[in-house]
ModelCIF file with pLDDT and N, C-alpha, C, O atoms, coordinates in Angstrom:
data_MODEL
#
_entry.id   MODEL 
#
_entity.id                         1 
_entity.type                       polymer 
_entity.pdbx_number_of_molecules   1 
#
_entity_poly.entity_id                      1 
_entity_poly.type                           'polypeptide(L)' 
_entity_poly.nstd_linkage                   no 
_entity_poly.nstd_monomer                   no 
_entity_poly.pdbx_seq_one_letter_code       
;(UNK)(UNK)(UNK)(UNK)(UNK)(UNK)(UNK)(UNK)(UNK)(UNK)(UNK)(UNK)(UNK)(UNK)(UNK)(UNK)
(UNK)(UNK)(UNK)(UNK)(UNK)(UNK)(UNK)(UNK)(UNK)(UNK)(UNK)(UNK)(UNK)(UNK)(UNK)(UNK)
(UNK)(UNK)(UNK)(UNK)(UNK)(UNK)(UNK)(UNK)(UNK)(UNK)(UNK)(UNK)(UNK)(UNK)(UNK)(UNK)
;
_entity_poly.pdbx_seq_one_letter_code_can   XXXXXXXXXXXXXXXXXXXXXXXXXXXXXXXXXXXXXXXXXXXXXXXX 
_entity_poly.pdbx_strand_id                 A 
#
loop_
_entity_poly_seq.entity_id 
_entity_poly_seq.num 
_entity_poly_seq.mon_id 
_entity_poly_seq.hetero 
1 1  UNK n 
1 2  UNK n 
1 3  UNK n 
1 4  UNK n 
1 5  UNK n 
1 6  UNK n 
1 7  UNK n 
1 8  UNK n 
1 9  UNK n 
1 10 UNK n 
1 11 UNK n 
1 12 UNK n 
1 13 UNK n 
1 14 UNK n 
1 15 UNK n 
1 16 UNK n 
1 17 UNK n 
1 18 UNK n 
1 19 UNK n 
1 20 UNK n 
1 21 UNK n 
1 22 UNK n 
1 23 UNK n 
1 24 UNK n 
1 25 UNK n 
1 26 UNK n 
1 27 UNK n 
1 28 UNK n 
1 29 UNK n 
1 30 UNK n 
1 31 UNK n 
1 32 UNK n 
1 33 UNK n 
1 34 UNK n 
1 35 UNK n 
1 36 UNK n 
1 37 UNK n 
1 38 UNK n 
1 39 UNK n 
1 40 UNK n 
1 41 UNK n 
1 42 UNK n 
1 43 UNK n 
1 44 UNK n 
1 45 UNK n 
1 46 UNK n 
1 47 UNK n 
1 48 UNK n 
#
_struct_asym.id          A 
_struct_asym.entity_id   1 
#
loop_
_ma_qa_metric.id 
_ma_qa_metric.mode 
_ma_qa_metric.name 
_ma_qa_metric.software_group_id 
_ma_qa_metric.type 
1 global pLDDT . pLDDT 
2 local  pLDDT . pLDDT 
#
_ma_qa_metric_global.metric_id      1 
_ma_qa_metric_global.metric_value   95.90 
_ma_qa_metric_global.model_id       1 
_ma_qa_metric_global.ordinal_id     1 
#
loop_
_ma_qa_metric_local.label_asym_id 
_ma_qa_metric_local.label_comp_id 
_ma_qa_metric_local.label_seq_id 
_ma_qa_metric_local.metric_id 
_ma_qa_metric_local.metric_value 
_ma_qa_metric_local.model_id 
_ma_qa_metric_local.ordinal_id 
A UNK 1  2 98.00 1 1  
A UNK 2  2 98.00 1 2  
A UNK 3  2 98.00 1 3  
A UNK 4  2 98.00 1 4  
A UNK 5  2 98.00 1 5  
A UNK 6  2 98.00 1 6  
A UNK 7  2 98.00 1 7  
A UNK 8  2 98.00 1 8  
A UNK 9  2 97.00 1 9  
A UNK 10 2 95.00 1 10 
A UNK 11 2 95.00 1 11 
A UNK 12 2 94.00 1 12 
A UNK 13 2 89.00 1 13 
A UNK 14 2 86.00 1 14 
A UNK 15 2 87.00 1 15 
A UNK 16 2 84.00 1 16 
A UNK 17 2 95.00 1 17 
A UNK 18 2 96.00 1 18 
A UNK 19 2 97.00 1 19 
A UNK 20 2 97.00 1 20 
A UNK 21 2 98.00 1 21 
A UNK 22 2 97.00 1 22 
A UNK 23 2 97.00 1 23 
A UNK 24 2 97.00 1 24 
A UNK 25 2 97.00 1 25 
A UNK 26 2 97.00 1 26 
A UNK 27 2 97.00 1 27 
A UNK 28 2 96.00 1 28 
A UNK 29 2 95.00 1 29 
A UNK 30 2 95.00 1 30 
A UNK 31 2 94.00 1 31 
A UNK 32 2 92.00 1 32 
A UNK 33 2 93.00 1 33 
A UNK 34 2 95.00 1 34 
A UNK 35 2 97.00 1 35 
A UNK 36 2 97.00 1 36 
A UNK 37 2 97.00 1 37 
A UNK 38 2 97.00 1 38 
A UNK 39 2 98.00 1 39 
A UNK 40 2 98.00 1 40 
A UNK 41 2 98.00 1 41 
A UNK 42 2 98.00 1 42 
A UNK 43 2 98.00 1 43 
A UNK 44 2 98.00 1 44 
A UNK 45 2 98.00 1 45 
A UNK 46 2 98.00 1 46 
A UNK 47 2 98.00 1 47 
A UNK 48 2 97.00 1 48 
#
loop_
_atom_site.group_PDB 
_atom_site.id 
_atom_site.type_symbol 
_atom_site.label_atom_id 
_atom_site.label_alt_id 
_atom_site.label_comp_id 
_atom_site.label_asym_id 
_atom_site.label_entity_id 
_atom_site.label_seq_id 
_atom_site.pdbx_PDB_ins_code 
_atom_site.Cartn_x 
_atom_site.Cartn_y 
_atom_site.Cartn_z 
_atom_site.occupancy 
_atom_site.B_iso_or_equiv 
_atom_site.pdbx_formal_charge 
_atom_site.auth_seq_id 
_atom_site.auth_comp_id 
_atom_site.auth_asym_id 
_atom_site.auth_atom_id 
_atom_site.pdbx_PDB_model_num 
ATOM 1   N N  . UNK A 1 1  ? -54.877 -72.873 5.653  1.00 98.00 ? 1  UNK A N  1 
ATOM 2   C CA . UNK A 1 1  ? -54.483 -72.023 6.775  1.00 98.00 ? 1  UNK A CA 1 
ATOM 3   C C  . UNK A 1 1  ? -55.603 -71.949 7.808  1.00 98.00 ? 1  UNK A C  1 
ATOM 4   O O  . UNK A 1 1  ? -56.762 -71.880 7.400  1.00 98.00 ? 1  UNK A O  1 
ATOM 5   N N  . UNK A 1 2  ? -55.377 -71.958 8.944  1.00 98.00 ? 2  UNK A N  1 
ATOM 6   C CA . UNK A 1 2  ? -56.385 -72.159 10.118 1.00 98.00 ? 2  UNK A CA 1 
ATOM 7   C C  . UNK A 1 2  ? -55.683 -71.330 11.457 1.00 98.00 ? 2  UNK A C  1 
ATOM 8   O O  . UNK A 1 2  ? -56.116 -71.377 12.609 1.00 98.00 ? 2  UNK A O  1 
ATOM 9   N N  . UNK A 1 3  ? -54.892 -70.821 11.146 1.00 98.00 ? 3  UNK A N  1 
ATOM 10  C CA . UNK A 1 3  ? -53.689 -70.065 12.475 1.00 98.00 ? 3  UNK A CA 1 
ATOM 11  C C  . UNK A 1 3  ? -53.047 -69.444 12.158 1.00 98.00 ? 3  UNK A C  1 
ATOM 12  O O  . UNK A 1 3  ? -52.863 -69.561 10.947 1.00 98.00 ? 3  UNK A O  1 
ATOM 13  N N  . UNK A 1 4  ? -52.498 -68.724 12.607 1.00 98.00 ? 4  UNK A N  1 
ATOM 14  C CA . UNK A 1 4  ? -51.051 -67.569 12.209 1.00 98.00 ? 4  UNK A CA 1 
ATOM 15  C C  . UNK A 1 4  ? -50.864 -67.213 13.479 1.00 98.00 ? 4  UNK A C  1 
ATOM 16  O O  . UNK A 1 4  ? -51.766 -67.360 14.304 1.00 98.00 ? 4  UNK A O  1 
ATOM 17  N N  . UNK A 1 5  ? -49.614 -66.675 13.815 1.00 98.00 ? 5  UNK A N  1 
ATOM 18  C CA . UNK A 1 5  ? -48.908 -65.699 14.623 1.00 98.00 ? 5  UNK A CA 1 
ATOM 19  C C  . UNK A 1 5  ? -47.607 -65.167 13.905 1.00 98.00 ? 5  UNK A C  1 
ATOM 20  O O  . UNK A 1 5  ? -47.022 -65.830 13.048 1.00 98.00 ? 5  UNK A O  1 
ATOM 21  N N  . UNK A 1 6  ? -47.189 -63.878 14.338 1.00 98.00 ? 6  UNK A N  1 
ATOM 22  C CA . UNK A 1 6  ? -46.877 -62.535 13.843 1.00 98.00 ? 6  UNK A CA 1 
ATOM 23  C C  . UNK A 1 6  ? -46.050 -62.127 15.083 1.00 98.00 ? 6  UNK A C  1 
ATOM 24  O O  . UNK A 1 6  ? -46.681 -61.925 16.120 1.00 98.00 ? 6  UNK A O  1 
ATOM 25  N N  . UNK A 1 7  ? -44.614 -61.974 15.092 1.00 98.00 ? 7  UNK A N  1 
ATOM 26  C CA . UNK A 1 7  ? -43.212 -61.097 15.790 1.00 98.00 ? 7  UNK A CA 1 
ATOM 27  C C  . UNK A 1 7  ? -42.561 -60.383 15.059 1.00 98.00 ? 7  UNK A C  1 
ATOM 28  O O  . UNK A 1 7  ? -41.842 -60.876 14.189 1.00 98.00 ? 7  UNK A O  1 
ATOM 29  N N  . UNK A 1 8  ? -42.669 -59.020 15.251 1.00 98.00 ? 8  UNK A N  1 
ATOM 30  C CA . UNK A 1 8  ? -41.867 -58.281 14.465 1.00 98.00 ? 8  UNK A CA 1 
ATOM 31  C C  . UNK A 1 8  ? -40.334 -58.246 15.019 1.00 98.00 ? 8  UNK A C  1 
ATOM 32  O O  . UNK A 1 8  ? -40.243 -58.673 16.170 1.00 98.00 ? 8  UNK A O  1 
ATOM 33  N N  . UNK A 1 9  ? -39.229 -57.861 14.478 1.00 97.00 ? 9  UNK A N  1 
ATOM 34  C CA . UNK A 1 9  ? -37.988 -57.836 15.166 1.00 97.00 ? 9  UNK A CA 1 
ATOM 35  C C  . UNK A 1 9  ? -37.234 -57.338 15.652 1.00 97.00 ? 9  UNK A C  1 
ATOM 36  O O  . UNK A 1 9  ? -36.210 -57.822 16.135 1.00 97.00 ? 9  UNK A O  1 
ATOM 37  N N  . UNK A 1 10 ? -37.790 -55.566 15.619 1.00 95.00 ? 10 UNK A N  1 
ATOM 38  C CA . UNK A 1 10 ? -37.107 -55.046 16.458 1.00 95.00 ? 10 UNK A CA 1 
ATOM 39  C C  . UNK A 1 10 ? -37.361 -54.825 18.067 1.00 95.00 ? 10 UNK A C  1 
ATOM 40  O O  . UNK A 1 10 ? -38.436 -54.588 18.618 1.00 95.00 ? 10 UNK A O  1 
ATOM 41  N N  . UNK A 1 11 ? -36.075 -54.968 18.654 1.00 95.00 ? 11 UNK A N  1 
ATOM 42  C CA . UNK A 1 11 ? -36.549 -54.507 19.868 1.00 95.00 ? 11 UNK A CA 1 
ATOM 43  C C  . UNK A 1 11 ? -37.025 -53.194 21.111 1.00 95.00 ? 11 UNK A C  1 
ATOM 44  O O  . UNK A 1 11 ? -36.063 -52.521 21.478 1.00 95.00 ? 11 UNK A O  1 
ATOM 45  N N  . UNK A 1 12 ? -37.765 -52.990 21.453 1.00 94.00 ? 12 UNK A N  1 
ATOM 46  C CA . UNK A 1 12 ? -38.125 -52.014 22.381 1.00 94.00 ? 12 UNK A CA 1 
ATOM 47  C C  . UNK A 1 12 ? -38.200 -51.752 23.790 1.00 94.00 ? 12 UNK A C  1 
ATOM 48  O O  . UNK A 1 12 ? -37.913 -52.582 24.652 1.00 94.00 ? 12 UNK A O  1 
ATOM 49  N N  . UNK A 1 13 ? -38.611 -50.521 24.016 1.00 89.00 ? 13 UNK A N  1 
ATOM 50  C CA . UNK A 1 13 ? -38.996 -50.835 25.712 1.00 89.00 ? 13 UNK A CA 1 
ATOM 51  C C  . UNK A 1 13 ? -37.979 -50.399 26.664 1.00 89.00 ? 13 UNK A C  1 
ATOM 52  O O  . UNK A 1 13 ? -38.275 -50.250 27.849 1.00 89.00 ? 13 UNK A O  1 
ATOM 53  N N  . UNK A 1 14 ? -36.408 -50.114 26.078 1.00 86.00 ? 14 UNK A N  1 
ATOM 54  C CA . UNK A 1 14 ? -35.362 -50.259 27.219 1.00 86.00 ? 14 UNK A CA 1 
ATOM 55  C C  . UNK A 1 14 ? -35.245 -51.154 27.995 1.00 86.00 ? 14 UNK A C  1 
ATOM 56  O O  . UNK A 1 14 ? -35.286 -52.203 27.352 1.00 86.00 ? 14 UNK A O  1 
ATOM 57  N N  . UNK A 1 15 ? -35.114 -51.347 29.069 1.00 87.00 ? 15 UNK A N  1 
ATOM 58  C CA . UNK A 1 15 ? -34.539 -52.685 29.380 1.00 87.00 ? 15 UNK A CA 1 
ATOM 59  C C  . UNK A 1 15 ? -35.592 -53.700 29.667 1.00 87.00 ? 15 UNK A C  1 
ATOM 60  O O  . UNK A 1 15 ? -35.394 -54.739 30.296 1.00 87.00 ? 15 UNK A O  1 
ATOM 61  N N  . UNK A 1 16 ? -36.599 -53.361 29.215 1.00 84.00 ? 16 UNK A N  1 
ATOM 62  C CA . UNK A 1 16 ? -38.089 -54.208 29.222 1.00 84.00 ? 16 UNK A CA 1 
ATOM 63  C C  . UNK A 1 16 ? -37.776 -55.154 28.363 1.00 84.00 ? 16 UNK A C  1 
ATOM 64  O O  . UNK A 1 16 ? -38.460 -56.162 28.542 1.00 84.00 ? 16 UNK A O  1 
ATOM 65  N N  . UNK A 1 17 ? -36.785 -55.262 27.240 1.00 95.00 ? 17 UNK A N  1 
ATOM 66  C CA . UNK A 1 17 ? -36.482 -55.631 25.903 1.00 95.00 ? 17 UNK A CA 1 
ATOM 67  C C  . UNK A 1 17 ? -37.732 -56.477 25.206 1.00 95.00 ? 17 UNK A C  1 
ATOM 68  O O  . UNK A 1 17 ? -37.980 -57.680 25.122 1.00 95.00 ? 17 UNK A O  1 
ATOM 69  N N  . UNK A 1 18 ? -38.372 -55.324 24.766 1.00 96.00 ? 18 UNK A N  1 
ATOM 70  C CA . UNK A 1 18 ? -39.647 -56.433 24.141 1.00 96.00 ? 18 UNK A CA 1 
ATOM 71  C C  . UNK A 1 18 ? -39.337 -56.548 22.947 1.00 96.00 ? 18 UNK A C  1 
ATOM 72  O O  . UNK A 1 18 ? -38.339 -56.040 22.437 1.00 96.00 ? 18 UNK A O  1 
ATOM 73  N N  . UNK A 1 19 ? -40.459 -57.468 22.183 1.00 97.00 ? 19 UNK A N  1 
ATOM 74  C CA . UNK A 1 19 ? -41.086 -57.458 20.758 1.00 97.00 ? 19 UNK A CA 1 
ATOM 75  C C  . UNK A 1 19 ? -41.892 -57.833 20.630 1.00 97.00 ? 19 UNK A C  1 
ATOM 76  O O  . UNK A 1 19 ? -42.379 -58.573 21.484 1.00 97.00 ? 19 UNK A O  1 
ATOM 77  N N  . UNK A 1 20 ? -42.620 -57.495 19.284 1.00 97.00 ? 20 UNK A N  1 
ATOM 78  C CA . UNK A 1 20 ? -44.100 -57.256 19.637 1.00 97.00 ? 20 UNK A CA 1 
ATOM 79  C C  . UNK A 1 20 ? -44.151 -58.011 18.850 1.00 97.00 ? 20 UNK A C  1 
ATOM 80  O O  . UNK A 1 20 ? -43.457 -58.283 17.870 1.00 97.00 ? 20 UNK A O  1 
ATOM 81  N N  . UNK A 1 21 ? -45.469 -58.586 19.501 1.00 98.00 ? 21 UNK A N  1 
ATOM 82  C CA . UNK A 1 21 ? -45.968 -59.852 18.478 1.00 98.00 ? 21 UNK A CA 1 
ATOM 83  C C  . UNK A 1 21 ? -47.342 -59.097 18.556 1.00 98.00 ? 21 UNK A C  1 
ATOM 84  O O  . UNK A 1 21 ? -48.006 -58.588 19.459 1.00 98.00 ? 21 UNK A O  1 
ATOM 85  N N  . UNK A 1 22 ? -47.493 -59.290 16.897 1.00 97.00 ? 22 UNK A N  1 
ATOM 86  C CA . UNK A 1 22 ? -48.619 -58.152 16.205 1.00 97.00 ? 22 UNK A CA 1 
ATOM 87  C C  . UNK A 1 22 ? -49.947 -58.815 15.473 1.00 97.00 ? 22 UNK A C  1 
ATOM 88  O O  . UNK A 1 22 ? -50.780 -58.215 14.795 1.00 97.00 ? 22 UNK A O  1 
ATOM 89  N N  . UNK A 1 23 ? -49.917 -59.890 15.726 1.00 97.00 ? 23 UNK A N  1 
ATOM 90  C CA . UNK A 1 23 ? -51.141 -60.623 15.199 1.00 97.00 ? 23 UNK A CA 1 
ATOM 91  C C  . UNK A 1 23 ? -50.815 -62.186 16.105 1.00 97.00 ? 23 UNK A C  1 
ATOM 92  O O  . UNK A 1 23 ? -49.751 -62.533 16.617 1.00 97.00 ? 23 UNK A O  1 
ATOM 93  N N  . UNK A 1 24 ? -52.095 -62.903 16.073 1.00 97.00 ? 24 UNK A N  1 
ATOM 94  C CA . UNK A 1 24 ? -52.222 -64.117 16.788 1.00 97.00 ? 24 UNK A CA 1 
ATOM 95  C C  . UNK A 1 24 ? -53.992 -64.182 16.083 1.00 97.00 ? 24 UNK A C  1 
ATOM 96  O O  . UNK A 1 24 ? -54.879 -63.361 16.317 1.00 97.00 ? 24 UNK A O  1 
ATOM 97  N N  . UNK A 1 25 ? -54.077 -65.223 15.337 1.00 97.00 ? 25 UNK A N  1 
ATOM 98  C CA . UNK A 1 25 ? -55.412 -65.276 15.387 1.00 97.00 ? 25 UNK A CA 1 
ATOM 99  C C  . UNK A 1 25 ? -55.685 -66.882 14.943 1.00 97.00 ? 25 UNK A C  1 
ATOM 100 O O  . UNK A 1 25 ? -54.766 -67.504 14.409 1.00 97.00 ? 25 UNK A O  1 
ATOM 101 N N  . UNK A 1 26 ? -57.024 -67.543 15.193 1.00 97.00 ? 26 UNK A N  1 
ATOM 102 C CA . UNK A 1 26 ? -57.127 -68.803 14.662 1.00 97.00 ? 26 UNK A CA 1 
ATOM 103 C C  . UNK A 1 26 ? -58.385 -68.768 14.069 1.00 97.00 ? 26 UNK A C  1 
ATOM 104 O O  . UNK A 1 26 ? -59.335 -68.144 14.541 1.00 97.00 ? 26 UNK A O  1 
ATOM 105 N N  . UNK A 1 27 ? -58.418 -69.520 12.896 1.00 97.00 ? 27 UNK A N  1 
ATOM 106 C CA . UNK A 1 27 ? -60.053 -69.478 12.462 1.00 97.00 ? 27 UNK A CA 1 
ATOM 107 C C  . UNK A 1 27 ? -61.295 -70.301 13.467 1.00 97.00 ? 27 UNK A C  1 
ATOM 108 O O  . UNK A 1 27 ? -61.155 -71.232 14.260 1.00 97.00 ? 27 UNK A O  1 
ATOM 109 N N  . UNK A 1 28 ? -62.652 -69.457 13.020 1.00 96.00 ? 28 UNK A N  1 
ATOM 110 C CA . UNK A 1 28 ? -63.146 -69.719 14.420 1.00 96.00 ? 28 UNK A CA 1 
ATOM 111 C C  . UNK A 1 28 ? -63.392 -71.352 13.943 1.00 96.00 ? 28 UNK A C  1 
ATOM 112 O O  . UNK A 1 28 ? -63.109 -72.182 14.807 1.00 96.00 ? 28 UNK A O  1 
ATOM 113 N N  . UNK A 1 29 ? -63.834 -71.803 12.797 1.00 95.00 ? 29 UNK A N  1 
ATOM 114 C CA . UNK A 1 29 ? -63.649 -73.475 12.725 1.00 95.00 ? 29 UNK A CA 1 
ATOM 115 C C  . UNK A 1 29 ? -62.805 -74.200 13.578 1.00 95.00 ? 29 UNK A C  1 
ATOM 116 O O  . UNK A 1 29 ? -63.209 -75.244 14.089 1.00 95.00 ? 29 UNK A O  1 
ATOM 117 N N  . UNK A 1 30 ? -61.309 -73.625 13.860 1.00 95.00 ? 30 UNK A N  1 
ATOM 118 C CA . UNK A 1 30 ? -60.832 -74.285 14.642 1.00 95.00 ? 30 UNK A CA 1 
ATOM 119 C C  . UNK A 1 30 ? -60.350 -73.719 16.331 1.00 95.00 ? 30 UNK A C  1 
ATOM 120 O O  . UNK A 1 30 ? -59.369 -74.001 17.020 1.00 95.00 ? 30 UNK A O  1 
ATOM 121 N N  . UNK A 1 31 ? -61.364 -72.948 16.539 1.00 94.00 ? 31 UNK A N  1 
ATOM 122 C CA . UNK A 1 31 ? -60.815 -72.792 18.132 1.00 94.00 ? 31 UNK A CA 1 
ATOM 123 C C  . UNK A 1 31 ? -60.543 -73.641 18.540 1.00 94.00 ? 31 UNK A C  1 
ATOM 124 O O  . UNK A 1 31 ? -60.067 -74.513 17.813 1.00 94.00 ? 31 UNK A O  1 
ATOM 125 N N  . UNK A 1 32 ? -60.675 -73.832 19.775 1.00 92.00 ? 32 UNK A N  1 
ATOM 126 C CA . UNK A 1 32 ? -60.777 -74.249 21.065 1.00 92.00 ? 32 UNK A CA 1 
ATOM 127 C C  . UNK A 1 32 ? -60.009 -75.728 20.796 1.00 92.00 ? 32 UNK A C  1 
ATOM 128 O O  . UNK A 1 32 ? -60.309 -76.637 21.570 1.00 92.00 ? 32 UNK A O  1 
ATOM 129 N N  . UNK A 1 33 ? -59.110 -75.980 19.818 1.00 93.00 ? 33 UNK A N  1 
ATOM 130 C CA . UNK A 1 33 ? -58.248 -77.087 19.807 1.00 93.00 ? 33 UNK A CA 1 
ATOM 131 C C  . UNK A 1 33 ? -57.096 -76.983 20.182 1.00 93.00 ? 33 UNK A C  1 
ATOM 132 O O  . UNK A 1 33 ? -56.407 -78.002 20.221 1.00 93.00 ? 33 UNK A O  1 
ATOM 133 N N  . UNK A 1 34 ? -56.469 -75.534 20.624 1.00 95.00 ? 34 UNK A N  1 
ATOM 134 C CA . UNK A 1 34 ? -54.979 -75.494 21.231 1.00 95.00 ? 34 UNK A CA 1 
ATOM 135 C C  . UNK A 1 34 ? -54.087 -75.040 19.992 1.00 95.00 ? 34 UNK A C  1 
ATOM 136 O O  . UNK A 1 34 ? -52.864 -74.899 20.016 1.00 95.00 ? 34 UNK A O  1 
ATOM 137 N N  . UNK A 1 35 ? -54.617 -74.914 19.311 1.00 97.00 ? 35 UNK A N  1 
ATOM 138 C CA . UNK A 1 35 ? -54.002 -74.271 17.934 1.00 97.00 ? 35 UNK A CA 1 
ATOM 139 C C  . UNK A 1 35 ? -53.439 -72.880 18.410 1.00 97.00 ? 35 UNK A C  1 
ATOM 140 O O  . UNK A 1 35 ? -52.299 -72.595 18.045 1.00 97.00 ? 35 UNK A O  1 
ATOM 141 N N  . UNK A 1 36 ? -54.179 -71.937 19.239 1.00 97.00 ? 36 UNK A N  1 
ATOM 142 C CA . UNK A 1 36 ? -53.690 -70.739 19.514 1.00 97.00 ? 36 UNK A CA 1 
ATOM 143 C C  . UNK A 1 36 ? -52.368 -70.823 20.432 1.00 97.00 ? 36 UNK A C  1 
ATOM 144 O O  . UNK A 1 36 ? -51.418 -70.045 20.341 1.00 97.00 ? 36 UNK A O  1 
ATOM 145 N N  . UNK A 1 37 ? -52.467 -71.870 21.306 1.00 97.00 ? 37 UNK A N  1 
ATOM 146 C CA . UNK A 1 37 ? -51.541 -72.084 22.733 1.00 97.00 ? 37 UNK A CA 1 
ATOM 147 C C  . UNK A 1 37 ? -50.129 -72.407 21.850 1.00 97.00 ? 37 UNK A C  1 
ATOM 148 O O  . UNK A 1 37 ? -49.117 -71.738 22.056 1.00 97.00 ? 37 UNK A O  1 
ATOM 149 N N  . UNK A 1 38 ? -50.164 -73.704 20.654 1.00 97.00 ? 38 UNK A N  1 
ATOM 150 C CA . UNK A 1 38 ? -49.072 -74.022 20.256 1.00 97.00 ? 38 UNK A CA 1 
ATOM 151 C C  . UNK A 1 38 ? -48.434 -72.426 19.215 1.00 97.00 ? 38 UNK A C  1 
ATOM 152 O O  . UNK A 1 38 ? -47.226 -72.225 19.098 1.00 97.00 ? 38 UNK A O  1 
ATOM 153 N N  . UNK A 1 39 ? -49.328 -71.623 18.676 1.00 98.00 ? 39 UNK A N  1 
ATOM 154 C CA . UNK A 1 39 ? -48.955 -70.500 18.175 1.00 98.00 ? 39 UNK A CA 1 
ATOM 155 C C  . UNK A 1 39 ? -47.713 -69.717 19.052 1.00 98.00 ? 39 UNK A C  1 
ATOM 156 O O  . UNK A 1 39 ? -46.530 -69.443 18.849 1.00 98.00 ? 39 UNK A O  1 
ATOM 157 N N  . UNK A 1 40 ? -48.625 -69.542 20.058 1.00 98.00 ? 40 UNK A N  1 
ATOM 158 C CA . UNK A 1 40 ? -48.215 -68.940 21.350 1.00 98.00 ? 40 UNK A CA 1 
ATOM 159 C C  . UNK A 1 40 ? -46.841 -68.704 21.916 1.00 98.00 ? 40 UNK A C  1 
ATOM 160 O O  . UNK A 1 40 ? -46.245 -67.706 22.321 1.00 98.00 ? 40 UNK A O  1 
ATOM 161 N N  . UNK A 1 41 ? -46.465 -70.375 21.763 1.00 98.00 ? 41 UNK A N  1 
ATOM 162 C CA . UNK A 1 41 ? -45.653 -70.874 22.978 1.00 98.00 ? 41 UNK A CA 1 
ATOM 163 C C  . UNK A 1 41 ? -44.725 -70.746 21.285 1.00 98.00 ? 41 UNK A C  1 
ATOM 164 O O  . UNK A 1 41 ? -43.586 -70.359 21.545 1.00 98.00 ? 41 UNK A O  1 
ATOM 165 N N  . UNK A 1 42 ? -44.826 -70.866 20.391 1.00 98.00 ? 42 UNK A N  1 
ATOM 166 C CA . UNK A 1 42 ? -43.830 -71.124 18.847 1.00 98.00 ? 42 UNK A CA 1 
ATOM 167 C C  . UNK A 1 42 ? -43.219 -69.219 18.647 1.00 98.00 ? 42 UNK A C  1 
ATOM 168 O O  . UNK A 1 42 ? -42.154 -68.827 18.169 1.00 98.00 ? 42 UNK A O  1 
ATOM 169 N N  . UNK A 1 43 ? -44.394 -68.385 19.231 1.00 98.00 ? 43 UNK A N  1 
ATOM 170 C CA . UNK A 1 43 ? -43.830 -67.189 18.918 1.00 98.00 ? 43 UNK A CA 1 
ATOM 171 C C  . UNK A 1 43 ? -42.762 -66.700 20.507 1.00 98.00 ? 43 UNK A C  1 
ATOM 172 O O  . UNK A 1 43 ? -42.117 -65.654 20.431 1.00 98.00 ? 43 UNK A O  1 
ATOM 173 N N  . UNK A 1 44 ? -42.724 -67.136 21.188 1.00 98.00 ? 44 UNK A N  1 
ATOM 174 C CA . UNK A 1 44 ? -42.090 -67.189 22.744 1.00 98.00 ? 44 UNK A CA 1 
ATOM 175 C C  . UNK A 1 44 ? -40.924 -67.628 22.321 1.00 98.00 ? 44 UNK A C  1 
ATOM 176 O O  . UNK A 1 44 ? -39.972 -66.854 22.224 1.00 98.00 ? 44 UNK A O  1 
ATOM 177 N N  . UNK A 1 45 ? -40.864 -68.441 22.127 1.00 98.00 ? 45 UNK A N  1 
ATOM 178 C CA . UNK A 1 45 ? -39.950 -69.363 21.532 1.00 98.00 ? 45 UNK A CA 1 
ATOM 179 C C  . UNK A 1 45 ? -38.632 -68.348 20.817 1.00 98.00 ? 45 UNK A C  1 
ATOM 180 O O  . UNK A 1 45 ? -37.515 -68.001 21.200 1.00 98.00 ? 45 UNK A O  1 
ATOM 181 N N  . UNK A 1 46 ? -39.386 -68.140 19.703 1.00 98.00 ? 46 UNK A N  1 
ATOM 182 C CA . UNK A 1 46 ? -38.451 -67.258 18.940 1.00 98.00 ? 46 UNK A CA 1 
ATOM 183 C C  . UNK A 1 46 ? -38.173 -66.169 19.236 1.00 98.00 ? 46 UNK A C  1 
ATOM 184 O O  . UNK A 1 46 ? -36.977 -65.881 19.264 1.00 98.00 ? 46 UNK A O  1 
ATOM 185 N N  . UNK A 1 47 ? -39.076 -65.254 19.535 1.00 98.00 ? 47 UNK A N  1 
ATOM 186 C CA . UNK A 1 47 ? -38.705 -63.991 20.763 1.00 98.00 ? 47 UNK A CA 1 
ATOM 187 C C  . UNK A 1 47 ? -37.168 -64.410 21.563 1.00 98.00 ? 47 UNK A C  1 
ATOM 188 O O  . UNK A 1 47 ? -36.065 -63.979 21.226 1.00 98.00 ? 47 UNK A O  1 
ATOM 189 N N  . UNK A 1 48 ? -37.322 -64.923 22.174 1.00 97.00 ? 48 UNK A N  1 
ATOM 190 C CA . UNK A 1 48 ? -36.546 -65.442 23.164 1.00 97.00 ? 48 UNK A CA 1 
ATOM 191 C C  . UNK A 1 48 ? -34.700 -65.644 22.626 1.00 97.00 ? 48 UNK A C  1 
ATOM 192 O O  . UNK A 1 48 ? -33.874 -66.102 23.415 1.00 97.00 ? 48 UNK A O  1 
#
């Protein structure tokens, strides 16, 4: 494991309709490789 991201499922906000994504983290061994961005764009994704 070197990444995670975290969406919980309910929604909030009123017509803001959010959800919260409650963790995002990458180990620091692997920053700065885009590991966080593809997290990112994978938790958007499903939100959505």
């Amino acid at each position: 494991l070197k990444g995670f991201v975290s969406v919980e499922s309910d929604l909030f906000g009123g017509e803001q309709k959010y959800l919260d994504l409650t963790s995002i983290h990458v180990s620091e061994d692997m920053r700065g490789m885009g590991i966080g961005k593809t997290l990112f764009l994978a938790a958007k994704e499903w939100a959505k």
